[in-house]
N, C-alpha and C. Protein backbone atom coordinates (compact mmCIF):
# COMPACT_ATOMS: atom_id res chain seq x y z
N UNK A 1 0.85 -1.17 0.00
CA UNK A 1 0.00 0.00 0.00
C UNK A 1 0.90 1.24 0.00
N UNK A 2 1.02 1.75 -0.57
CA UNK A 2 1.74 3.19 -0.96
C UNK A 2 0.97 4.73 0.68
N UNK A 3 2.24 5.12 0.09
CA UNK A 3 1.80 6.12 1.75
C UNK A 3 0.90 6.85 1.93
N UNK A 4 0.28 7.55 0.61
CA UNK A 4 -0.95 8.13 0.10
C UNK A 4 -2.14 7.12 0.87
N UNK A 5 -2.17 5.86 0.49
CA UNK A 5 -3.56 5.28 0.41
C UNK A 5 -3.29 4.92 1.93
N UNK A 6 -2.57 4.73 2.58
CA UNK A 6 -2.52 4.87 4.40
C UNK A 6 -2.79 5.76 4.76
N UNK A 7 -2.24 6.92 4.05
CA UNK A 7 -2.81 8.52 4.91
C UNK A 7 -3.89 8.43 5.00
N UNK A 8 -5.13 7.77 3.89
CA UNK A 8 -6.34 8.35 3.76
C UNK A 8 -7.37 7.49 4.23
N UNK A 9 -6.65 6.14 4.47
CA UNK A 9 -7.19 4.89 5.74
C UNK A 9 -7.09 5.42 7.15
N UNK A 10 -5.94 6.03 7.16
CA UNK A 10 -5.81 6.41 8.59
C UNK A 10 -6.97 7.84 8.88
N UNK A 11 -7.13 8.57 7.94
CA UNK A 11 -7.74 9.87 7.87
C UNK A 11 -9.25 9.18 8.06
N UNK A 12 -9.65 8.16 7.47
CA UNK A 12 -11.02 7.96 7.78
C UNK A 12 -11.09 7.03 8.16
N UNK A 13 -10.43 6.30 9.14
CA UNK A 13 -10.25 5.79 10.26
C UNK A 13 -10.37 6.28 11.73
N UNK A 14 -9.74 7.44 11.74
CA UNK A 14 -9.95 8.54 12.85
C UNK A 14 -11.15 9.36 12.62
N UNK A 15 -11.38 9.60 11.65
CA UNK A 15 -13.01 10.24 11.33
C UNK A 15 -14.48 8.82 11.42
N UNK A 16 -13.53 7.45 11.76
CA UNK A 16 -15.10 7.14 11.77
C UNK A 16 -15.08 6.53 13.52
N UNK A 17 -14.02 7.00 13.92
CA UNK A 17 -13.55 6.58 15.45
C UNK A 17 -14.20 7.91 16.16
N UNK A 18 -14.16 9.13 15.61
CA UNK A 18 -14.69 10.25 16.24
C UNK A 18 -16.16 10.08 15.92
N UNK A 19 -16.68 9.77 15.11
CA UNK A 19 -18.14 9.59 14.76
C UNK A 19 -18.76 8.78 15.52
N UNK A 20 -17.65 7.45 15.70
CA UNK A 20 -18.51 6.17 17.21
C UNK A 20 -18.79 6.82 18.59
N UNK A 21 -17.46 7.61 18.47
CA UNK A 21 -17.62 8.03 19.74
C UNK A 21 -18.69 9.42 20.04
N UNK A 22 -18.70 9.90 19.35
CA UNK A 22 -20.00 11.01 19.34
C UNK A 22 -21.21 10.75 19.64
N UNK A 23 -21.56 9.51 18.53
CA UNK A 23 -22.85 8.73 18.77
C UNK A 23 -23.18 8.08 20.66
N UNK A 24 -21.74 7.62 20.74
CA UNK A 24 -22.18 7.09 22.10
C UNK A 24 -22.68 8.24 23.00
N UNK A 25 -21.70 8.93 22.98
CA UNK A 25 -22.00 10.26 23.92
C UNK A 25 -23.33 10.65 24.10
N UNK A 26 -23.83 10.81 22.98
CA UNK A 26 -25.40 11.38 22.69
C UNK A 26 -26.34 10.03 22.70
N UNK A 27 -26.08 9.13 22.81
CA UNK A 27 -27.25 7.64 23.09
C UNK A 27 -27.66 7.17 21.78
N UNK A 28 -26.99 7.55 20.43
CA UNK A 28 -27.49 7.15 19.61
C UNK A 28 -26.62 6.26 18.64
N UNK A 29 -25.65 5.55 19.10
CA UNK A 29 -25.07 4.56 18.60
C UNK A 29 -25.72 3.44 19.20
N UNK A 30 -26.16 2.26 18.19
CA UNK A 30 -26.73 1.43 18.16
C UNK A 30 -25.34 0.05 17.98
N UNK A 31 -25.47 -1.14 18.79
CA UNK A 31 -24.34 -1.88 18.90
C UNK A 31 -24.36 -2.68 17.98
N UNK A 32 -23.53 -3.05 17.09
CA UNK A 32 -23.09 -3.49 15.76
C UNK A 32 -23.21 -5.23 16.38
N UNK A 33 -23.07 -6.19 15.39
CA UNK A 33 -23.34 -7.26 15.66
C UNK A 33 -22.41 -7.64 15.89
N UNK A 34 -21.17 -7.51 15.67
CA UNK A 34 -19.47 -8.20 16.37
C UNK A 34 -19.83 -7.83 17.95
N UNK A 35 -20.81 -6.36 18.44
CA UNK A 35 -20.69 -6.17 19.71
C UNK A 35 -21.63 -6.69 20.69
N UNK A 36 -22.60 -7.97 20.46
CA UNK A 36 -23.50 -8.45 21.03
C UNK A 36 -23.41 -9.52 21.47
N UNK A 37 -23.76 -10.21 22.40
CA UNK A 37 -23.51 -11.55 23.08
C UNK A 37 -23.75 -12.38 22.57
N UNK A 38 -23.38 -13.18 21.72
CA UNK A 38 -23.60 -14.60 21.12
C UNK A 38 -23.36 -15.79 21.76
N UNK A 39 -24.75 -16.44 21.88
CA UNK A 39 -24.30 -17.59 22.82
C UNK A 39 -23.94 -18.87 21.78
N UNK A 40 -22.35 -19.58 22.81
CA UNK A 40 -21.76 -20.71 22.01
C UNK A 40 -22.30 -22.10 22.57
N UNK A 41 -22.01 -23.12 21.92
CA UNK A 41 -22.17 -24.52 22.31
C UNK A 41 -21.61 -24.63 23.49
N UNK A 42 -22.15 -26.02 24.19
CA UNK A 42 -21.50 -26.03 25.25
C UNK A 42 -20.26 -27.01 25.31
N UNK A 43 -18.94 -26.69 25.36
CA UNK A 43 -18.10 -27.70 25.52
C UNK A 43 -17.77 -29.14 25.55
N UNK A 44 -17.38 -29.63 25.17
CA UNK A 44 -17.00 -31.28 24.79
C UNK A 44 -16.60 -31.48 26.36
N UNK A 45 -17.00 -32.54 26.40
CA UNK A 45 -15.89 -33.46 27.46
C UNK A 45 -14.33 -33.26 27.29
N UNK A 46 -13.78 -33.43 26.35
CA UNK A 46 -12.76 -33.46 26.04
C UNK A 46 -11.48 -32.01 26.45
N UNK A 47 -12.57 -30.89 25.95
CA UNK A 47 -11.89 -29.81 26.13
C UNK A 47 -12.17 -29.32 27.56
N UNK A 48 -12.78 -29.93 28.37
CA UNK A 48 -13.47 -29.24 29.78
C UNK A 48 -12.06 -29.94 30.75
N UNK A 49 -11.47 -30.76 30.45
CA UNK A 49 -10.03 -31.88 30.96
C UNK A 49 -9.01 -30.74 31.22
N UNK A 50 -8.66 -31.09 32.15
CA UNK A 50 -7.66 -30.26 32.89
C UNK A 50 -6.33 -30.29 31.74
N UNK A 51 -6.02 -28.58 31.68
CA UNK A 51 -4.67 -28.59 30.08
C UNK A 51 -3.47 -29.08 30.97
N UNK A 52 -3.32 -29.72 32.14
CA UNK A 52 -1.99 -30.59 32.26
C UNK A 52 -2.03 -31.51 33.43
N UNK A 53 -3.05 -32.23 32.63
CA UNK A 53 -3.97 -33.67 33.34
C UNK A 53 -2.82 -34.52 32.50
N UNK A 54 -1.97 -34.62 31.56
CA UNK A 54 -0.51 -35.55 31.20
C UNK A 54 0.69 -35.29 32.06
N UNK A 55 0.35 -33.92 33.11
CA UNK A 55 1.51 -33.75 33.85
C UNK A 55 1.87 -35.26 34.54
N UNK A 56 0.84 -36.07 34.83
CA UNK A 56 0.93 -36.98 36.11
C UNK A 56 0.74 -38.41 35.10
N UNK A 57 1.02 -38.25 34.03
CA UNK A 57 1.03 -39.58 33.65
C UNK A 57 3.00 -39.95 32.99
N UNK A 58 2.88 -41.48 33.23
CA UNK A 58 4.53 -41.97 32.71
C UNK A 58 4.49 -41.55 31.69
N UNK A 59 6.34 -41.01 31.79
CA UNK A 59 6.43 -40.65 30.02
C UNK A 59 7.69 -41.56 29.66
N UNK A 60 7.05 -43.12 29.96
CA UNK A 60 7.43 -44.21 29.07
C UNK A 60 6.84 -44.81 28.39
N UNK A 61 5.34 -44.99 29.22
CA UNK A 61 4.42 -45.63 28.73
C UNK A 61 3.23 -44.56 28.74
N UNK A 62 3.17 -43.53 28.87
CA UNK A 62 2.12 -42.43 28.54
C UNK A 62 0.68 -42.90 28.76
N UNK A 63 0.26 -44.04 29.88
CA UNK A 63 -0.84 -44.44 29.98
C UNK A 63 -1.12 -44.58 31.30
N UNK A 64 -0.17 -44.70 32.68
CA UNK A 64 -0.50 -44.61 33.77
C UNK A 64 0.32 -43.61 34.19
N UNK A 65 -0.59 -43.82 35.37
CA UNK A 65 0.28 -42.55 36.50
C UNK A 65 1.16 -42.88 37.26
N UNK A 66 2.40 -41.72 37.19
CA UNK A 66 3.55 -41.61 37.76
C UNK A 66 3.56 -41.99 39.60
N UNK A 67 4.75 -42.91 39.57
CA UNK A 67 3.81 -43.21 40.83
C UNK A 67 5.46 -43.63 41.66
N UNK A 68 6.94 -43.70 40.62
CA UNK A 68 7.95 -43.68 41.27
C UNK A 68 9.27 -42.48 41.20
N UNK A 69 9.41 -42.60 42.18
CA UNK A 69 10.97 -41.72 42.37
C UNK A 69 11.83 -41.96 41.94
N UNK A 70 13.12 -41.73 41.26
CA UNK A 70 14.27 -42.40 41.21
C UNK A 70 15.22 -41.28 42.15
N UNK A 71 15.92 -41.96 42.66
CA UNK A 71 17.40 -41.45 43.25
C UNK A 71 18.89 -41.94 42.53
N UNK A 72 19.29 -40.84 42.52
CA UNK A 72 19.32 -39.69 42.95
C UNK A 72 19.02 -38.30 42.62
N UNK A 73 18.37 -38.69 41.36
CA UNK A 73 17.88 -37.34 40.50
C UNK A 73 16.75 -36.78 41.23
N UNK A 74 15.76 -37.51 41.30
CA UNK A 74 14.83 -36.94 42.10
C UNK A 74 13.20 -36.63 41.28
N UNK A 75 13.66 -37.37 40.33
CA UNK A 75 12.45 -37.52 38.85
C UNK A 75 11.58 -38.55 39.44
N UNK A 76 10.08 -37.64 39.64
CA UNK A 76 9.21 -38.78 39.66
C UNK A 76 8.49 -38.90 38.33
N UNK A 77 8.98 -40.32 37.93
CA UNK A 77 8.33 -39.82 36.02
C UNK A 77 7.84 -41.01 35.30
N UNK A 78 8.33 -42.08 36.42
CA UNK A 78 7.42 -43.35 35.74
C UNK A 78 6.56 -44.08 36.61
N UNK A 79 5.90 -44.85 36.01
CA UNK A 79 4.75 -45.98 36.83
C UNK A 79 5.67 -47.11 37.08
N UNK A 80 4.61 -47.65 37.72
CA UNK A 80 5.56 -48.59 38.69
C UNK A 80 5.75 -49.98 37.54
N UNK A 81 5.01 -50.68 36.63
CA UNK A 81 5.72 -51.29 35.88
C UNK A 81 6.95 -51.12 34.75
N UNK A 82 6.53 -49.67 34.25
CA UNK A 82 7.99 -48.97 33.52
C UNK A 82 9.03 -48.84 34.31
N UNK A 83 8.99 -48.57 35.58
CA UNK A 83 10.11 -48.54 36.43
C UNK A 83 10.80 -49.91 36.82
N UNK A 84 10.23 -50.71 36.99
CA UNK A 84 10.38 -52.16 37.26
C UNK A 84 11.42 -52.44 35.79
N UNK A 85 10.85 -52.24 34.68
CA UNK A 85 11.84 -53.10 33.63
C UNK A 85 13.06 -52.20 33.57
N UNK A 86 12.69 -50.77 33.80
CA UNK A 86 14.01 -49.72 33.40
C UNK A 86 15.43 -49.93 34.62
N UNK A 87 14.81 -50.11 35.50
CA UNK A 87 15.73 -50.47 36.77
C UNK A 87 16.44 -51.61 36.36
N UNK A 88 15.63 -53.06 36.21
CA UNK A 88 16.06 -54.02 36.17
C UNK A 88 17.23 -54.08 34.69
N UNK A 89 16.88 -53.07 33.63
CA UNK A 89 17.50 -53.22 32.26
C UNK A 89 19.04 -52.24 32.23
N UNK A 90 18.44 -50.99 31.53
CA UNK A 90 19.55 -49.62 31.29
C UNK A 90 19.73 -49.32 32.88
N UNK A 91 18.50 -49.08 33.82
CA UNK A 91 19.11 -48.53 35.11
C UNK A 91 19.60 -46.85 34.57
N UNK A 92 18.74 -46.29 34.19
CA UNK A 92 18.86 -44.81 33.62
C UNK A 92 17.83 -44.22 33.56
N UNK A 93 17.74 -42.70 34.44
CA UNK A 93 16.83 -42.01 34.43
C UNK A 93 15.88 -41.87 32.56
N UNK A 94 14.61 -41.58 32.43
CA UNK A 94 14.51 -41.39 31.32
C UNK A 94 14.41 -39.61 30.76
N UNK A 95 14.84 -39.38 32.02
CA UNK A 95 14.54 -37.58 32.12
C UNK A 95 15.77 -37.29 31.35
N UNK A 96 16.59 -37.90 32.13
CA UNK A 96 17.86 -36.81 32.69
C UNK A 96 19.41 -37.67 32.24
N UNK A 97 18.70 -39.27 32.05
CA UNK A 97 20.03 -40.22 31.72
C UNK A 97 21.24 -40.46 32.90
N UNK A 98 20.50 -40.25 34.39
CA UNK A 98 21.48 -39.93 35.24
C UNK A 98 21.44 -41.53 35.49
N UNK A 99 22.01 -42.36 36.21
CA UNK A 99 22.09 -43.94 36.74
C UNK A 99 21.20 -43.70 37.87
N UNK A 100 20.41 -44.77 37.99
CA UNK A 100 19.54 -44.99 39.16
C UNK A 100 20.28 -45.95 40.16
N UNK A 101 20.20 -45.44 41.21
CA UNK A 101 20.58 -46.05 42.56
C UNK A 101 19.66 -46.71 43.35
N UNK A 102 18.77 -46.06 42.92
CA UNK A 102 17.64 -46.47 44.47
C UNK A 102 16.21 -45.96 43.39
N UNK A 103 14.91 -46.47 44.14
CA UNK A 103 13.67 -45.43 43.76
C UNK A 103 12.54 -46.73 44.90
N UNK A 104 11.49 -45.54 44.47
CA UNK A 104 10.83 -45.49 45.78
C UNK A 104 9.32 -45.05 45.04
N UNK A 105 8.54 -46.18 45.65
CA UNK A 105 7.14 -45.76 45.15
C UNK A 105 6.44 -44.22 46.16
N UNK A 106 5.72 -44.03 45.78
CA UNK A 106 5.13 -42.86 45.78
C UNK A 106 3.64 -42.96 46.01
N UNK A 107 2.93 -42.43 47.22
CA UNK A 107 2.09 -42.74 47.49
C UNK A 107 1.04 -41.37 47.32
N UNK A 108 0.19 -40.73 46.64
CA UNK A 108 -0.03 -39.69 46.73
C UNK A 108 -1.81 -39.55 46.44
């Protein structure tokens, strides 16, 4: 858009911003339909779910809930059967890749 045809958007842009506002002043602006309450559907199940209801699930198996500790990192990040094979296998955090020493179910 060339600077001409902005000047003259902007020029009757501000002339139709002074005109809304005049009307209100005096009671005779009438509310445009973008400005009226439209009522929406009512929400899914789906979207009503808490946005970090995956905070508390394993992110090995992304289907149960986190339910062990590892030490010494301090990651509580898997369920208790993902933890069971990871201990018994690599023995490595899946966060952090630190070596597991110890872990500890979690009662919460």
């Amino acid at each position: 858009m060339k600077a001409v045809e902005k000047n003259m958007a902007l020029d009757q842009l501000e002339e139709d911003m002074t005109s809304l506002a005049l009307q209100e002043r005096e009671g005779t602006h009438e509310p445009s339909a973008s400005n009226q309450i439209v009522q929406c559907e009512q929400p899914s199940q789906e979207s009503l779910r808490h946005p970090r209801a995956d905070l508390w699930l394993c992110v090995v198996c992304m289907e149960q809930e986190k339910k062990v500790l590892l030490l010494p990192c301090k990651h509580l990040c898997m369920c208790k059967p993902c933890a069971d094979k990871i201990v018994a296998g690599s023995a490595q955090c899946p966060v952090c890749r630190e070596r597991i020493l110890d872990s500890s179910e979690i009662y919460i």
